[in-house]
Protein backbone atom coordinates (compact mmCIF):
# COMPACT_ATOMS: atom_id res chain seq x y z
CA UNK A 1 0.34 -19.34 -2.78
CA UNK A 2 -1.90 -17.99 0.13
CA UNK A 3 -0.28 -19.90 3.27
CA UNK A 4 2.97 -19.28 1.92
CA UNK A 5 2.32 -15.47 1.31
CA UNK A 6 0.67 -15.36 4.69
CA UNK A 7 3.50 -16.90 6.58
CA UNK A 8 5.90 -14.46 4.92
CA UNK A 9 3.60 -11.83 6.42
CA UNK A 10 3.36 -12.96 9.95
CA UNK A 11 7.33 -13.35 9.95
CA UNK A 12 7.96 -9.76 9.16
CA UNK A 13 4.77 -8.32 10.94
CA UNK A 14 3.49 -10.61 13.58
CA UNK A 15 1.51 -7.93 15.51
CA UNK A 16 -0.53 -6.83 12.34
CA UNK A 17 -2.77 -8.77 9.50
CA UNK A 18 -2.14 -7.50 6.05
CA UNK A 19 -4.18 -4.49 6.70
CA UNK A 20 -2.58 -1.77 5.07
CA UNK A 21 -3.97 1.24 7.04
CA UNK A 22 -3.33 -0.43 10.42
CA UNK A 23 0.62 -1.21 9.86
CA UNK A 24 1.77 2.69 11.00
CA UNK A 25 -0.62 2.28 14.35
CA UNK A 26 0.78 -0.97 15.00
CA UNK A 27 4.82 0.02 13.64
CA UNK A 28 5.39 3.24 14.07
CA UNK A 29 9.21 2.88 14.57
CA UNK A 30 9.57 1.51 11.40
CA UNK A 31 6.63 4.00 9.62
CA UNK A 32 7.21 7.28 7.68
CA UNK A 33 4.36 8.76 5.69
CA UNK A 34 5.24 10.97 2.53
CA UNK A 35 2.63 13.55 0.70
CA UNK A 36 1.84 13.23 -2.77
CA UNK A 37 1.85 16.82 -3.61
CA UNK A 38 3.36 20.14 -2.25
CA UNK A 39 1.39 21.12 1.28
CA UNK A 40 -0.42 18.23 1.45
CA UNK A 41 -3.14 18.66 -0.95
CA UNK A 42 -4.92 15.57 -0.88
CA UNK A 43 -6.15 15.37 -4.64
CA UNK A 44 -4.22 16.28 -8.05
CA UNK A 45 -6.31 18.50 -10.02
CA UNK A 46 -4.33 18.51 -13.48
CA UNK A 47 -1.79 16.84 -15.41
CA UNK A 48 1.22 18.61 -13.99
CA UNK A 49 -0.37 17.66 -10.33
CA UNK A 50 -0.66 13.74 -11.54
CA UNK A 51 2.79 14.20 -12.87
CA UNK A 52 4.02 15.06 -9.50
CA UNK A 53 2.09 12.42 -7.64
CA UNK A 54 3.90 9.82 -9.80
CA UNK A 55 6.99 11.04 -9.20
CA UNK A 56 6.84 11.48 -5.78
CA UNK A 57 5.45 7.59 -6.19
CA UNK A 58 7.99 6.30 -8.11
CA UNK A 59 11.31 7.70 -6.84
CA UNK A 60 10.40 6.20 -3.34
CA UNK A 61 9.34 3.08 -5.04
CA UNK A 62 12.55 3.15 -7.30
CA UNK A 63 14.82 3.64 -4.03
CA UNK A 64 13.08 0.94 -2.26
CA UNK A 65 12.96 -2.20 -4.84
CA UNK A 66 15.30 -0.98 -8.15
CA UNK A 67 16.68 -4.28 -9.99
CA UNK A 68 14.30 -6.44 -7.36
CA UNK A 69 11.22 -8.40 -7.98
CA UNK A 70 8.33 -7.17 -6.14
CA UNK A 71 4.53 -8.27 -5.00
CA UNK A 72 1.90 -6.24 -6.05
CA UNK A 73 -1.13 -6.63 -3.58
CA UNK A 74 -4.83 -4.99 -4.26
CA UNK A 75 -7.81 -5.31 -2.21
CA UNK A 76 -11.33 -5.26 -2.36
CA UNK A 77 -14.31 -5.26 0.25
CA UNK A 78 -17.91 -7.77 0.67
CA UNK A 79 -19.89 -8.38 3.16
CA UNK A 80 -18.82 -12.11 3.24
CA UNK A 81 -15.50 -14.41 3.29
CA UNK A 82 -16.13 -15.75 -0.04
CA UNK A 83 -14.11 -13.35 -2.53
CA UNK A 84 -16.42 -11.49 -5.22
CA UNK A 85 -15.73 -11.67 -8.46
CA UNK A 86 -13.16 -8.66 -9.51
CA UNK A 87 -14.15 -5.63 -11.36
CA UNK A 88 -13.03 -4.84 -14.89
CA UNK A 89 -10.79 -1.58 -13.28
CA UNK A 90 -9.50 -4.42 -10.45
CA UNK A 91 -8.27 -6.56 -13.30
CA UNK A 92 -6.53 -3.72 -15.54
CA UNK A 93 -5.20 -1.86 -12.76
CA UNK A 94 -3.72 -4.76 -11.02
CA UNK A 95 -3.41 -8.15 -14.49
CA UNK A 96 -2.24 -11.16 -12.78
CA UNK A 97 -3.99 -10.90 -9.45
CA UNK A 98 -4.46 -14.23 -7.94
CA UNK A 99 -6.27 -14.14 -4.63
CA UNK A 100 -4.25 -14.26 -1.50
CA UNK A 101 -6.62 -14.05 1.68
CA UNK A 102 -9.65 -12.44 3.15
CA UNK A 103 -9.99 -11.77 6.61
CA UNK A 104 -12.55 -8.81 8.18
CA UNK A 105 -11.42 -6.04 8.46
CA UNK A 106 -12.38 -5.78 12.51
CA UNK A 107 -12.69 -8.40 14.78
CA UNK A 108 -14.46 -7.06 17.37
CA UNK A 109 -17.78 -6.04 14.99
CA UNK A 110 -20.85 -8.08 16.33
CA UNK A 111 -23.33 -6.59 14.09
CA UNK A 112 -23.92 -8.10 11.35
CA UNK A 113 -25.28 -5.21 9.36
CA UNK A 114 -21.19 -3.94 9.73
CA UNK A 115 -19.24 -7.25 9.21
CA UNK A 116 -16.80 -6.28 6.61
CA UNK A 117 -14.49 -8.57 5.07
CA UNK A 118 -11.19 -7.40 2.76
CA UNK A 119 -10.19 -9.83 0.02
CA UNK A 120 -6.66 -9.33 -0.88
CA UNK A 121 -4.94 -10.27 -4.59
CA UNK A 122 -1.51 -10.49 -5.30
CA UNK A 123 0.91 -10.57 -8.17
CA UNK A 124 5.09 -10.91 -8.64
CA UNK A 125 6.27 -9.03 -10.99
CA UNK A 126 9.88 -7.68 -11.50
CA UNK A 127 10.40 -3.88 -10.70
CA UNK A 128 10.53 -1.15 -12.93
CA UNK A 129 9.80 2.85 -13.02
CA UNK A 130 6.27 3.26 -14.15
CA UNK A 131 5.39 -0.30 -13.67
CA UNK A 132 2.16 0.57 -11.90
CA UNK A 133 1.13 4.06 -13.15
CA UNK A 134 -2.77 3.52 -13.86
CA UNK A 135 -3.09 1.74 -10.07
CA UNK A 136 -1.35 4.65 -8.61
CA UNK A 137 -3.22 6.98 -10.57
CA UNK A 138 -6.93 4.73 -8.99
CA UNK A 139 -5.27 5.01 -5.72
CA UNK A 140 -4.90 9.05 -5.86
CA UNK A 141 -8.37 9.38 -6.97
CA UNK A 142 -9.44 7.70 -4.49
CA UNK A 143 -10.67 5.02 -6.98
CA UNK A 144 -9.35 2.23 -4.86
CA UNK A 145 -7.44 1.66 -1.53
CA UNK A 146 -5.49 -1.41 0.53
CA UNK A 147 -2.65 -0.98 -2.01
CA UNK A 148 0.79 -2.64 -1.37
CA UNK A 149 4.10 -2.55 -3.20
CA UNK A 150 6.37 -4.49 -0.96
CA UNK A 151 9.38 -6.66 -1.06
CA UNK A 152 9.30 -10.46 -1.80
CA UNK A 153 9.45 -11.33 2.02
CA UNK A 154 6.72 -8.33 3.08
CA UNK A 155 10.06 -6.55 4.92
CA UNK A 156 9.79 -3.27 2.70
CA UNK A 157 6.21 -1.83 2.13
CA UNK A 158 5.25 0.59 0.38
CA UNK A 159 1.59 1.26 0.63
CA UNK A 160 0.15 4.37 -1.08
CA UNK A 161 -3.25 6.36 -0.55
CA UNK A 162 -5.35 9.67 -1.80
CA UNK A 163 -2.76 11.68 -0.52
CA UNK A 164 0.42 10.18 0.28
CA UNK A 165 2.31 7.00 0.93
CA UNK A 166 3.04 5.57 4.39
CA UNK A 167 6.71 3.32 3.78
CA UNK A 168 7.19 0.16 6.56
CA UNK A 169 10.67 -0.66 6.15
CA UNK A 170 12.94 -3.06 8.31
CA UNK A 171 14.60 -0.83 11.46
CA UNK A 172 14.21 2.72 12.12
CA UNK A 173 17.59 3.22 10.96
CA UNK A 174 16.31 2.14 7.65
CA UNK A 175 13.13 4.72 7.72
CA UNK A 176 15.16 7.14 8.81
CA UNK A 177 17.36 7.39 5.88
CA UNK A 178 14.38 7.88 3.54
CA UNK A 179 12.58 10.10 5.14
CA UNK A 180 15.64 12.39 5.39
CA UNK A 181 16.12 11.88 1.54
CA UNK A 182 12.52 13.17 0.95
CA UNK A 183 12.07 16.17 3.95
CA UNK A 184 9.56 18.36 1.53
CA UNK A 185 7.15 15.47 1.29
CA UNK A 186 6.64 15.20 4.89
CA UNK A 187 3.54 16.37 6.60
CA UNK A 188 4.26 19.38 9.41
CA UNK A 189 1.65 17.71 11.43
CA UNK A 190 3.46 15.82 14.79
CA UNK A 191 2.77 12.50 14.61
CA UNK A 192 3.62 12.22 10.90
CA UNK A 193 -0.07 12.19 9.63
């Protein structure tokens, strides 16, 4: 699965490894980034905040992949290349994860002390509303991070965080039409953040 999953990437996004946080430096024509609650508090503090967040979630999921399959991908973090075995949480939030890559996470770290790498797991599963609730709701605690929810061939990403989402799609023409769908969840600040 893993050279096959990481030629699909390098088609779609040749300038970028599957790092999640890096795509909207790399692609910012093809990058909108959506809030996960109203002014852009960062954290849900109650039900009826969590009930928002998923919302907000799953209607730009829903738009993006309805009646599609989809790949789930997860990540976690070592200090070597050899994948760690996954957490309990990992393997609820995310059942079916089969280990894709690792790469570190910077290239141009020479100490050792910071060598990071990022072990990414990934899944197929078909689409549906609701499909990934708990992992959303570990990603908006900040429980875990490096989340993607993309298309089969990597060209429609949807990769959320403690706060928001940040959407990759295929042309600015395409980003365009869902960020004007969803103008309350953007952030005021200039360059999208």
């Amino acid at each position: 699965m893993s050279d096959d999953l990481s030629v699909l990437w390098q088609q779609q996004w040749p300038h970028c490894p599957p790092l999640a946080d890096n795509l909207k430096h790399v692609y910012r024509d093809r990058w909108v980034r959506f809030h996960s609650l109203p002014e852009s508090k960062r954290y849900p503090d109650d039900s009826s905040e969590y009930d928002i967040v998923l919302h907000r979630y799953n209607t730009v999921l829903d738009e993006l992949f309805r009646g599609e399959e989809v790949r789930i991908v997860t990540a976690t973090w070592s200090d070597g290349p050899e994948p760690p075995a996954l957490p309990e949480c990992h393997s609820r939030w995310h059942p079916g994860a089969c280990h894709w890559t690792s790469l570190r996470t910077d290239e141009d770290e020479t100490d050792p002390d910071f060598i990071t790498y990022i072990h990414l797991y990934a899944s197929r599963v078909p689409w549906r509303r609701d499909l990934v609730d708990d992992l959303l709701r570990a990603v908006a605690d900040d429980l875990t991070a490096g989340v993607m929810i993309t298309s089969l061939t990597f060209d429609r990403i949807h990769h959320p965080y403690d706060g928001g989402a940040d959407i990759l799609l295929p042309t600015a023409v395409d980003r365009d039409a869902v960020k004007h769908r969803h103008t309350d969840w953007l952030s005021l600040h200039p360059s999208g953040f």
